[in-house]
C-alpha atoms as a PDB file:
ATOM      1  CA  UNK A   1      -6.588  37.735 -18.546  1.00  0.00           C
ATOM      2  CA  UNK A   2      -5.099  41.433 -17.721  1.00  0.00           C
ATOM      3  CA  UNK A   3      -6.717  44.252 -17.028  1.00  0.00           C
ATOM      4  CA  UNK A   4      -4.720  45.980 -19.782  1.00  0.00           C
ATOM      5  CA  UNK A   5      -5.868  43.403 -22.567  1.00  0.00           C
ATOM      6  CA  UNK A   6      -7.369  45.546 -25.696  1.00  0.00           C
ATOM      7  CA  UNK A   7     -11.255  44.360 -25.711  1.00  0.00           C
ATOM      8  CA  UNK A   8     -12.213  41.015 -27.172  1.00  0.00           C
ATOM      9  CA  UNK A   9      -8.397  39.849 -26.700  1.00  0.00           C
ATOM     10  CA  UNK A  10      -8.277  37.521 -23.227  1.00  0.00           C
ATOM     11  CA  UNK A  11      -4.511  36.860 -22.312  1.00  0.00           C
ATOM     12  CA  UNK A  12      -4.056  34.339 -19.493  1.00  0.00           C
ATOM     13  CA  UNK A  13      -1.904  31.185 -18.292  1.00  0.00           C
ATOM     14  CA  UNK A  14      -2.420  28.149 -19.799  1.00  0.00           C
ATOM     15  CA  UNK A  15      -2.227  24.487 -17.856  1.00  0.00           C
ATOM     16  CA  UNK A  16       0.892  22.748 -18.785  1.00  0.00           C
ATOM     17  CA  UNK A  17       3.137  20.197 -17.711  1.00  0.00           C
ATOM     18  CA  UNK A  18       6.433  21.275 -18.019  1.00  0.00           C
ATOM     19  CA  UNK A  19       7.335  25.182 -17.722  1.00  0.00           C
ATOM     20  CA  UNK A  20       4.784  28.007 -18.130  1.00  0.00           C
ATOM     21  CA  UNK A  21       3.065  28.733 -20.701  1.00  0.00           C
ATOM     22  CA  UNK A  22       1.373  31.432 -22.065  1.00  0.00           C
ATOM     23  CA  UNK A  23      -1.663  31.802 -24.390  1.00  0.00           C
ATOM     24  CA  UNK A  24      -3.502  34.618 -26.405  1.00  0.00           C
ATOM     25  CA  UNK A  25      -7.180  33.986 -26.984  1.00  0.00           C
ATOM     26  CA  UNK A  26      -8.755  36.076 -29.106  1.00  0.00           C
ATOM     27  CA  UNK A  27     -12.866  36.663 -27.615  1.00  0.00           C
ATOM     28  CA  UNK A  28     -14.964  38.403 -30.366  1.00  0.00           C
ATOM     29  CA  UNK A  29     -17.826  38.530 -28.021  1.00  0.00           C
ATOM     30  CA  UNK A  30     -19.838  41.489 -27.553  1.00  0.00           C
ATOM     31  CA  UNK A  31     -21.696  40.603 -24.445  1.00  0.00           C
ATOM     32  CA  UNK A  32     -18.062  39.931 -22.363  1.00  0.00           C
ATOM     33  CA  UNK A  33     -17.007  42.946 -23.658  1.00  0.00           C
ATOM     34  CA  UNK A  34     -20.321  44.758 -22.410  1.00  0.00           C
ATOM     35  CA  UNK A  35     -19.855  42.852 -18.805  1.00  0.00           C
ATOM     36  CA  UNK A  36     -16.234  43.893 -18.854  1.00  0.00           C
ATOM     37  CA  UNK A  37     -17.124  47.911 -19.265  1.00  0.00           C
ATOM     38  CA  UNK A  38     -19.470  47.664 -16.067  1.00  0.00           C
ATOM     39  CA  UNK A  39     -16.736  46.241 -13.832  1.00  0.00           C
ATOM     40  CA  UNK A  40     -14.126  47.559 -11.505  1.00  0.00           C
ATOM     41  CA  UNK A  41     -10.359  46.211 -12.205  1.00  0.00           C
ATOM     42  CA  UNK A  42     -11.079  43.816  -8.719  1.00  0.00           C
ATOM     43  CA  UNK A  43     -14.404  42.462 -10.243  1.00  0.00           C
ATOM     44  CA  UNK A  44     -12.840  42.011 -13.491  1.00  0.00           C
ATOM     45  CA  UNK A  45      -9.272  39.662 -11.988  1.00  0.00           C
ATOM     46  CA  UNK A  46     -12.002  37.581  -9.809  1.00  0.00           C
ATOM     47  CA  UNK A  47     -14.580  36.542 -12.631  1.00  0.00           C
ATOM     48  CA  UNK A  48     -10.867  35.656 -14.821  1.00  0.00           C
ATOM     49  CA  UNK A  49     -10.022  33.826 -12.047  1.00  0.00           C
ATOM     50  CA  UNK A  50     -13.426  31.955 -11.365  1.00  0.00           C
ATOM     51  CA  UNK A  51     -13.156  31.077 -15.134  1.00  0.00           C
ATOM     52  CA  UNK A  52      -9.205  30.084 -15.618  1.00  0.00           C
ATOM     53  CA  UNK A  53     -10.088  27.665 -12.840  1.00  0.00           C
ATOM     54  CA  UNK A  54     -12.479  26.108 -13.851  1.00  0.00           C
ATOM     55  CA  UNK A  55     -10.473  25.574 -17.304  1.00  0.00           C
ATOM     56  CA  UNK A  56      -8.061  24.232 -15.407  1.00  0.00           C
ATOM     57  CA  UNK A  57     -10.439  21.585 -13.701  1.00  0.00           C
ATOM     58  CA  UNK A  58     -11.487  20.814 -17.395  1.00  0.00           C
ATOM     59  CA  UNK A  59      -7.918  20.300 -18.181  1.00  0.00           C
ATOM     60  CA  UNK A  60      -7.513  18.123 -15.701  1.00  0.00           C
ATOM     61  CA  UNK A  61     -10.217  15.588 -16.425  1.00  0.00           C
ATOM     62  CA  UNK A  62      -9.002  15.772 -20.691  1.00  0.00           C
ATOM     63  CA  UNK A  63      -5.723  14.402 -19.170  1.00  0.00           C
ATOM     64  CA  UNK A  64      -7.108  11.972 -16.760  1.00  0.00           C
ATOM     65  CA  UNK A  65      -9.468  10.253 -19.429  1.00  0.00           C
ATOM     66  CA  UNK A  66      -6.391  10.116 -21.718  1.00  0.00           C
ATOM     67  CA  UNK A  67      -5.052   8.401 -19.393  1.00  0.00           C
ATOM     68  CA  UNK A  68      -8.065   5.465 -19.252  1.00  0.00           C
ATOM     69  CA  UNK A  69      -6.995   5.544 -23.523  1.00  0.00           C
ATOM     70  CA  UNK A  70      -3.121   5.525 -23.030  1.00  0.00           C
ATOM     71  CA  UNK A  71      -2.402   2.836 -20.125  1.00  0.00           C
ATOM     72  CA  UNK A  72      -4.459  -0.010 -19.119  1.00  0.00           C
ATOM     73  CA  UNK A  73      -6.761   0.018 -16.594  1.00  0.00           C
ATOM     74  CA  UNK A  74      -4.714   2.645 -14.777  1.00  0.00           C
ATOM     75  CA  UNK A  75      -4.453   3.032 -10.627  1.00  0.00           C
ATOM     76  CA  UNK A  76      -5.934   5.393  -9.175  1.00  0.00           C
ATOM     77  CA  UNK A  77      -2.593   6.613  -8.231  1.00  0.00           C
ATOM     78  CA  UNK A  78      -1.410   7.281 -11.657  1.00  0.00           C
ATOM     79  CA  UNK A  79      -5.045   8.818 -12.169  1.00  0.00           C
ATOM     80  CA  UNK A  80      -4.415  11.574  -9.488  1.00  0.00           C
ATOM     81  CA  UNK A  81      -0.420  12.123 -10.085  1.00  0.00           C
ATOM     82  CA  UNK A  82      -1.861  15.369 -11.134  1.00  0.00           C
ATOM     83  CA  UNK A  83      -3.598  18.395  -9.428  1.00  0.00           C
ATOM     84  CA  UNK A  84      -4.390  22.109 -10.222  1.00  0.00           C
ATOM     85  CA  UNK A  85      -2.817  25.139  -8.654  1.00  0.00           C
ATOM     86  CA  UNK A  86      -5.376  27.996  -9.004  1.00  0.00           C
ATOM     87  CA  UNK A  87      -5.547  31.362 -10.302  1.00  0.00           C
ATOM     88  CA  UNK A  88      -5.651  34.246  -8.331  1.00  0.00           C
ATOM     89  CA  UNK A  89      -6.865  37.527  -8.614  1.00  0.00           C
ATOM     90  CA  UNK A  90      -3.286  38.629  -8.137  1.00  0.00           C
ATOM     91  CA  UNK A  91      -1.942  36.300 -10.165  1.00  0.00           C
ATOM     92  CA  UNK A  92      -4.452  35.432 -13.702  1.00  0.00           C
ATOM     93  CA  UNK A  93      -2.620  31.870 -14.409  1.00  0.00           C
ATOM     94  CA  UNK A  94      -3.574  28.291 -13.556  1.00  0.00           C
ATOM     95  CA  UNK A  95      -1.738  25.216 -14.065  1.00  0.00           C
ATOM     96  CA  UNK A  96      -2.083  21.859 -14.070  1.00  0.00           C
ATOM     97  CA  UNK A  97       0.873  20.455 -12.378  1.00  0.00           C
ATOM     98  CA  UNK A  98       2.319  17.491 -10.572  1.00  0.00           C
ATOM     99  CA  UNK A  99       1.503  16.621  -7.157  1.00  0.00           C
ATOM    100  CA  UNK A 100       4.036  17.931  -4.729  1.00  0.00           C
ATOM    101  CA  UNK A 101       4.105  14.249  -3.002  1.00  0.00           C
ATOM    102  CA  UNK A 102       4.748  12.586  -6.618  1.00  0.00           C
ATOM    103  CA  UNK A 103       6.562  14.812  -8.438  1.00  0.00           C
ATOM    104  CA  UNK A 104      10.520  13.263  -7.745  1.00  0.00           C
ATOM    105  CA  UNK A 105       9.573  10.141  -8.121  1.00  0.00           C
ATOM    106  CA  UNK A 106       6.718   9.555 -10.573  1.00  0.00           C
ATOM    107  CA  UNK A 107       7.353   7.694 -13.721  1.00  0.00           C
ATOM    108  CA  UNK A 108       4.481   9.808 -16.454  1.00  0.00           C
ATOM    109  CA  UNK A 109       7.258  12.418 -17.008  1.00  0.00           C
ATOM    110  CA  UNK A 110       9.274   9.425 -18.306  1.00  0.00           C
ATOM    111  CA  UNK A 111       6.296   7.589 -20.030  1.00  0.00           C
ATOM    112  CA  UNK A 112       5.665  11.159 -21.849  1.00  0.00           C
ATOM    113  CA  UNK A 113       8.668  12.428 -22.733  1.00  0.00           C
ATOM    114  CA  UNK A 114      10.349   9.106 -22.982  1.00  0.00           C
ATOM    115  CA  UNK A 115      13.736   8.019 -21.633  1.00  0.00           C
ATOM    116  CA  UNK A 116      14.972   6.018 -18.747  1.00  0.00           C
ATOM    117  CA  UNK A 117      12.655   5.776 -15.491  1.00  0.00           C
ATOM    118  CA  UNK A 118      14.194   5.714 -12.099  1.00  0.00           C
ATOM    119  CA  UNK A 119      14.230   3.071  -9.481  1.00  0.00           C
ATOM    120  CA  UNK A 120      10.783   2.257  -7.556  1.00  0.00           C
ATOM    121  CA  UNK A 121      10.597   1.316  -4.279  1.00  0.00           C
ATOM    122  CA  UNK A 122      11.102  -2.175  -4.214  1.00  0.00           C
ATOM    123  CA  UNK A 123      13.759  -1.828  -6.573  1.00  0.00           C
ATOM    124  CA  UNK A 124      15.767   0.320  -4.573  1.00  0.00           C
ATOM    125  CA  UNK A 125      14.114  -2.371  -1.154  1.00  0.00           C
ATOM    126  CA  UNK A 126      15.494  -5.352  -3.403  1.00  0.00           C
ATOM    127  CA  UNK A 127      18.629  -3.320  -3.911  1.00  0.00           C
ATOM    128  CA  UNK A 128      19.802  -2.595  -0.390  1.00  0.00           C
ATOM    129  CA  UNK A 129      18.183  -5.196   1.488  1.00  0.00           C
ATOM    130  CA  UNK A 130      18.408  -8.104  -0.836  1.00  0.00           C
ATOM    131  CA  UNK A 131      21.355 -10.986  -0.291  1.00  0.00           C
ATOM    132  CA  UNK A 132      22.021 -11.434  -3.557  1.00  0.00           C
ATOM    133  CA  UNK A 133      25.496 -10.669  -5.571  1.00  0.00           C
ATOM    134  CA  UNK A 134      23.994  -9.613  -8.826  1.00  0.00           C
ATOM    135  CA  UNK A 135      23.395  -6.130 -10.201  1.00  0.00           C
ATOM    136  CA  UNK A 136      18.825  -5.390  -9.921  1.00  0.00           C
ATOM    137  CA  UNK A 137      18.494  -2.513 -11.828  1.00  0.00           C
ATOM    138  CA  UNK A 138      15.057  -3.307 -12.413  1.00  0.00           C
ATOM    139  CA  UNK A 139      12.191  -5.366 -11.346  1.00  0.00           C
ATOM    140  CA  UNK A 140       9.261  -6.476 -13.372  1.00  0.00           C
ATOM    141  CA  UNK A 141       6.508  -9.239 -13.011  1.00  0.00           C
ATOM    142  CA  UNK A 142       7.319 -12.290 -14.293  1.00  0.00           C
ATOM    143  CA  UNK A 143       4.668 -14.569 -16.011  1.00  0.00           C
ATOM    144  CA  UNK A 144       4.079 -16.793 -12.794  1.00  0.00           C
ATOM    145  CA  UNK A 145       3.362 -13.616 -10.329  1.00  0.00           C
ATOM    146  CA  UNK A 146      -0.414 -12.801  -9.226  1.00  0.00           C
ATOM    147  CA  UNK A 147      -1.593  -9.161 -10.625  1.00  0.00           C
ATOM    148  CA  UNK A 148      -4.073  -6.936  -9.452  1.00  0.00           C
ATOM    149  CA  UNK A 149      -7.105  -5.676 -11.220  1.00  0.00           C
ATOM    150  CA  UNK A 150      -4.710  -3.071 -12.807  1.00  0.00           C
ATOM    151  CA  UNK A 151      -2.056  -5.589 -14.372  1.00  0.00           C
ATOM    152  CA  UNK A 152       0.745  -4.589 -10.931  1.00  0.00           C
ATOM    153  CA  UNK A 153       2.225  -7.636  -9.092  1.00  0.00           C
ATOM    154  CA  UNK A 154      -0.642  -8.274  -6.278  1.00  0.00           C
ATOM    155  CA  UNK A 155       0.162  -6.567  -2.487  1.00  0.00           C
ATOM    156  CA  UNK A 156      -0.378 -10.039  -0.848  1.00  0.00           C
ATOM    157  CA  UNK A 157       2.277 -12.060  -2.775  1.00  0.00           C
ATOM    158  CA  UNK A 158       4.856  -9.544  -3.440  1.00  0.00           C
ATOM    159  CA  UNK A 159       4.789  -9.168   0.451  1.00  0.00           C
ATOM    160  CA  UNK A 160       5.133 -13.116   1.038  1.00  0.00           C
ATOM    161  CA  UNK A 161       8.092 -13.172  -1.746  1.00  0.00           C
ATOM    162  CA  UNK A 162      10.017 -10.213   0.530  1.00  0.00           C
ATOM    163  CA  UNK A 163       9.673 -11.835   3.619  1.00  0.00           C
ATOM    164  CA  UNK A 164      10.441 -15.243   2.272  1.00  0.00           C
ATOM    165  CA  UNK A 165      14.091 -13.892   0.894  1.00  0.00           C
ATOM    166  CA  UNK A 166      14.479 -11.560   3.864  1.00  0.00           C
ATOM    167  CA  UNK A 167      14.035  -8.514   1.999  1.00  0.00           C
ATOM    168  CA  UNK A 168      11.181  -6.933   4.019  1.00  0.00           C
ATOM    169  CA  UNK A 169      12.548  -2.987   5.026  1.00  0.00           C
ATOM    170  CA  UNK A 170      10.789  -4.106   8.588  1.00  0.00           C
ATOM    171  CA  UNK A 171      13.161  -6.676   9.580  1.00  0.00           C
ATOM    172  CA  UNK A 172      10.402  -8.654  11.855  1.00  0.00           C
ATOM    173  CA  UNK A 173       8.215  -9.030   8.813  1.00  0.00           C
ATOM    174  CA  UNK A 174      10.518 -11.613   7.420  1.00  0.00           C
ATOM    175  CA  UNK A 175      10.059 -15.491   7.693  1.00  0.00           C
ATOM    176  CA  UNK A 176      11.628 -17.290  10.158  1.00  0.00           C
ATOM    177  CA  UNK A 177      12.677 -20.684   9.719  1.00  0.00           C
ATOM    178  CA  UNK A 178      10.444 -21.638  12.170  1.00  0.00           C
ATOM    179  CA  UNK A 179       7.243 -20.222  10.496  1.00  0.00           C
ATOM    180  CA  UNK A 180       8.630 -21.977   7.314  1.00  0.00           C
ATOM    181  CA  UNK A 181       8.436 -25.365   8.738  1.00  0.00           C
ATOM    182  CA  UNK A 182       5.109 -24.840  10.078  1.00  0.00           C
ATOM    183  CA  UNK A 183       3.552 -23.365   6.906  1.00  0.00           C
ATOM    184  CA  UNK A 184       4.684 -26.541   4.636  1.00  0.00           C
ATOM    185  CA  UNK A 185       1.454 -26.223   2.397  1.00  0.00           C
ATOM    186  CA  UNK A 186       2.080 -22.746   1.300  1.00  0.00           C
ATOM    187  CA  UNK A 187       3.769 -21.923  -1.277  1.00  0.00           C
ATOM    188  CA  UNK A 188       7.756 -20.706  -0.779  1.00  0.00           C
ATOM    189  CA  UNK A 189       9.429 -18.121  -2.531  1.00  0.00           C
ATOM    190  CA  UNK A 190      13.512 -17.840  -3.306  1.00  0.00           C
ATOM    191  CA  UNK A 191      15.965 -16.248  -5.323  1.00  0.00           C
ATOM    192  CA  UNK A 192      18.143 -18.796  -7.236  1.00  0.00           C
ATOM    193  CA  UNK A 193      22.089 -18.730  -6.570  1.00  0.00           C
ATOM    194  CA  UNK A 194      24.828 -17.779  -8.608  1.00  0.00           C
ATOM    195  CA  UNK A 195      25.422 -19.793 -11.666  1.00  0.00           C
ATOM    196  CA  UNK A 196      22.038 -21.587 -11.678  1.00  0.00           C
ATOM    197  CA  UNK A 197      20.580 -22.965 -14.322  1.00  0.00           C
ATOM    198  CA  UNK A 198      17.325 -20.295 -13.502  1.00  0.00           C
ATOM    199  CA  UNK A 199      17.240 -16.954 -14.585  1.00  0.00           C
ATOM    200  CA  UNK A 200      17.485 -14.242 -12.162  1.00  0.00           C
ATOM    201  CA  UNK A 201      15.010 -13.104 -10.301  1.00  0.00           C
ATOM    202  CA  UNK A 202      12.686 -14.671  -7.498  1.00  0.00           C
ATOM    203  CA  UNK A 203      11.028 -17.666  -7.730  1.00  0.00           C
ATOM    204  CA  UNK A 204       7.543 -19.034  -6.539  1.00  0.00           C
ATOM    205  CA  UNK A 205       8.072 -22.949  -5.287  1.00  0.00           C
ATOM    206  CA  UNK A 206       4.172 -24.283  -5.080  1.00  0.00           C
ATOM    207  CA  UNK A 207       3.492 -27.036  -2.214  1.00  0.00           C
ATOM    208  CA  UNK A 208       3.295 -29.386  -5.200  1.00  0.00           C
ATOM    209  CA  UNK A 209       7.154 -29.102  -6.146  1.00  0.00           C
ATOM    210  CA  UNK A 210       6.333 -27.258  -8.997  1.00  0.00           C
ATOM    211  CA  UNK A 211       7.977 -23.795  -9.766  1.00  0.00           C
ATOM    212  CA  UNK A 212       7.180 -20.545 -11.364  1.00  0.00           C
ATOM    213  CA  UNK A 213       8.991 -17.461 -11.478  1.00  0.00           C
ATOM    214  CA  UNK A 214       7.226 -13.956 -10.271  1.00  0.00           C
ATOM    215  CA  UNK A 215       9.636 -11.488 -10.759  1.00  0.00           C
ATOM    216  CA  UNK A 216      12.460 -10.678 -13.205  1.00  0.00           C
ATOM    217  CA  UNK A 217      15.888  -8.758 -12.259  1.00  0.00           C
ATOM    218  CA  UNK A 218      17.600  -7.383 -15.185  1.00  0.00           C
ATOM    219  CA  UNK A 219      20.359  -5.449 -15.024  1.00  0.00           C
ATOM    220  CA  UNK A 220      19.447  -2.309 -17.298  1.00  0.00           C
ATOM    221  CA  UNK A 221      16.492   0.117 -16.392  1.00  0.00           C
ATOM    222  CA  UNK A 222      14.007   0.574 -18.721  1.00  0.00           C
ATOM    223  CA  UNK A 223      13.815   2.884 -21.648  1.00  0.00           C
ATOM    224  CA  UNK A 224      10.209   4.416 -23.038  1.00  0.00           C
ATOM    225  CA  UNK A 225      10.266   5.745 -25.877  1.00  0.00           C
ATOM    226  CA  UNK A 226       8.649   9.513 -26.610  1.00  0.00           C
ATOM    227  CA  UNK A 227       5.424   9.738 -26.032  1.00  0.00           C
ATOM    228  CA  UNK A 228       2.514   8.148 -24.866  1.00  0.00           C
ATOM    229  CA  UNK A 229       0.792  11.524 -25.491  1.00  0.00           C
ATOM    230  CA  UNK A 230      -1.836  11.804 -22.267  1.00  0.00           C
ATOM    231  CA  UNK A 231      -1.453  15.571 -22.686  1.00  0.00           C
ATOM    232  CA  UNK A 232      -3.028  15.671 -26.535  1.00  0.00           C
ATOM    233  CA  UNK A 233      -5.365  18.100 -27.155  1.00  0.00           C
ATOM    234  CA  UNK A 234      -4.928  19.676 -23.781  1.00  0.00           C
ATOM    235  CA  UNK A 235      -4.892  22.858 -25.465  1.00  0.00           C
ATOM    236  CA  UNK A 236      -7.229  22.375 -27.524  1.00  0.00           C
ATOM    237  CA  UNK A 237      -9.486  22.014 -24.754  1.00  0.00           C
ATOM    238  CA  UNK A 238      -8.077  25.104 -22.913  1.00  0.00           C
ATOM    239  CA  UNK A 239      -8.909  27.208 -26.089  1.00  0.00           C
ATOM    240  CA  UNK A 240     -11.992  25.701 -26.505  1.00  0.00           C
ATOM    241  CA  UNK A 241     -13.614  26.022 -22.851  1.00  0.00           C
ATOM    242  CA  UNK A 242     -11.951  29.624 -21.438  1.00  0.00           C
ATOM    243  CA  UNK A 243     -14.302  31.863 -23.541  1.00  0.00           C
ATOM    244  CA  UNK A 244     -17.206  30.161 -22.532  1.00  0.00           C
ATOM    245  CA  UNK A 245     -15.969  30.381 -19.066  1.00  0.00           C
ATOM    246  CA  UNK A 246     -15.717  33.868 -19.193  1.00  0.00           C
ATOM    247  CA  UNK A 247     -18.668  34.818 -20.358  1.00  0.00           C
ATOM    248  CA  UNK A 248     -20.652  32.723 -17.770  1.00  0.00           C
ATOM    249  CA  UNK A 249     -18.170  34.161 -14.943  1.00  0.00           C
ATOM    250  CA  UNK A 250     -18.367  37.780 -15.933  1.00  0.00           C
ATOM    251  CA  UNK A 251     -22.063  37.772 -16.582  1.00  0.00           C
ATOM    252  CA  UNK A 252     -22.294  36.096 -12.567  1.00  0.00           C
ATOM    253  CA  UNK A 253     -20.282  39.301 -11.373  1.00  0.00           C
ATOM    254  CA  UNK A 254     -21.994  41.868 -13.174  1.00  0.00           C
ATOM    255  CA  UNK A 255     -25.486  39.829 -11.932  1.00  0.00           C
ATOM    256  CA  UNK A 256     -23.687  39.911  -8.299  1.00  0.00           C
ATOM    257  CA  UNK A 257     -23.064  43.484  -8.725  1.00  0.00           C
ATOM    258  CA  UNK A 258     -26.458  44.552  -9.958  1.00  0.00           C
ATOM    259  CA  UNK A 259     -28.047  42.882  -6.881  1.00  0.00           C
ATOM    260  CA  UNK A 260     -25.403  44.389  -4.546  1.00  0.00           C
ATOM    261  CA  UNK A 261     -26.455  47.842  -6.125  1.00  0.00           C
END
C-alpha cells in the first residue's frame, strides 16, 4: 500500500519467485477506509506492513503444502528452500524468496521452470575425487541402494559406498585395506572397470557373493520439463488474504491509537 493510493484502492508488493511483482487490489471497504482517515502517514505504512507480512507468511505455507501435493514425501530441506523478506514501513513490499544459503544451488527453480539441473554434491565429490575414466554427469539411486523415509539414497550407505571406492572428500574416511579384511561379513561396495560387462555406476557386493547395484552414472544431466507448478494459486491466495489483513491491522492501530489518546 502507498500513502497516495485513492481510497478503497490498496497497491502493494506481491510474493513472487522470480523478479518483483506488483499488484493492484481493489478494497471496497468502508470500515478500512474509515480507519485509514484517523491515521497519520507513519500509522498508516506500519498497519500495511503488519498486514503484507503476514500475507506473505500465508504465501509461504500455500507453497509449502504444494509442495507435500507436487513431490513425494518431501525433506524438510526442500520444505524450507524458501523464506520471507518483510515489509517495511519504508518500503510496503514483501516477498517470498529463496534462502540466501540455497539459492545457487537449489534444484526447485529447475523443477519449476524446467530445464537442466546442476551438479549436487556428490556428483561434483564423485567427479573430482572418483578413480574412474568415465564421464559422471549425474548420479541417481539405483534399484539395489537403501532410501530414506523421503525416497533419497540413505546417509549410512552412501557413506560406506564413498569410502569403499575412495571417494570420501576427507581422505581418512576411506577404507583401508586393512579394515576391508577385517570387516569380511559386511557388505563391499565398487565401481566396475572399463569395458565390463556391468553398467556404470557403483556396485553393492553382499557377504553372500551376490550383487546389486546402488547408484547409476550417466553421462547427461537431467532435464525436467516445465512445471511442477508449487507456486499455483499463490496469487490467488495473496488477493484473497491482504484485504482481510488490512482491515484487522488498521483497525489494531486505530484501537492502539485510541488507547494511546
Amino acid at each position: 500500500m502507498t500513502t497516495g493510493a485513492p481510497r478503497g484502492e490498496i497497491l502493494a508488493g506481491a510474493s513472487h519467485f522470480r523478479g518483483a511483482v506488483m499488484l493492484k487490489i481493489s478494497v471496497d471497504d468502508r470500515e478500512l477506509q474509515a480507519n485509514m482517515s484517523r491515521l497519520a502517514d507513519r500509522d498508516i505504512n506500519v498497519a500495511a506492513t503488519w498486514a503484507l507480512n503476514d500475507t506473505a507468511a500465508d504465501v509461504l505455507k500455500h507453497v509449502q503444502d504444494r509442495m507435500g501435493e507436487v513431490f513425494d514425501r518431501p525433506t524438510r530441506f526442500t520444505k524450507n528452500a524458501f523464506t520471507i523478506r518483510g515489509a517495511r514501513p519504508s518500503n510496503l513490499e514483501a516477498e517470498v524468496i529463496e534462502r540466501p544459503t540455497v539459492g545457487k544451488r537449489h534444484y526447485l527453480k529447475v523443477q519449476e521452470f524446467g530445464g537442466q539441473r546442476g551438479q549436487t554434491g556428490l556428483e561434483g565429490l564423485l567427479d573430482a575425487r572418483l578413480a574412474y575414466t568415465g564421464i559422471i554427469a549425474a548420479a541417481v539411486p539405483a534399484g539395489g541402494a537403501k532410501l530414506d523415509a523421503h525416497g533419497n539414497w540413505s546417509t549410512g550407505e552412501r557413506n560406506q559406498a564413498l569410502s569403499a571406492v575412495q571417494a570420501q572428500r576427507d581422505t581418512t574416511s576411506n577404507t583401508t585395506k586393512v579394515a576391508r579384511k577385517r570387516n569380511k561379513r559386511r557388505a563391499g561396495f565398487f565401481v566396475p572397470r572399463e569395458g565390463s560387462k556391468l553398467s556404470p555406476g557403483i556396485w553393492k557386493r553382499n557377504p553372500d557373493g551376490s550383487i546389486a547395484k546402488v547408484l547409476h552414472f550417466t553421462r547427461y544431466m537431467p532435464t525436467y520439463d516445465k512445471r511442477l507448478g508449487f507456486f499455483d494459486g499463490a496469487e490467488e491466495v495473496f488477493r484473497d488474504r491482504l484485504p482481510g489483513h488490512l482491515r484487522r491491522t488498521f483497525a489494531k492501530m486505530v484501537e492502539r491509537r485510541a488507547s494511546a489518546d
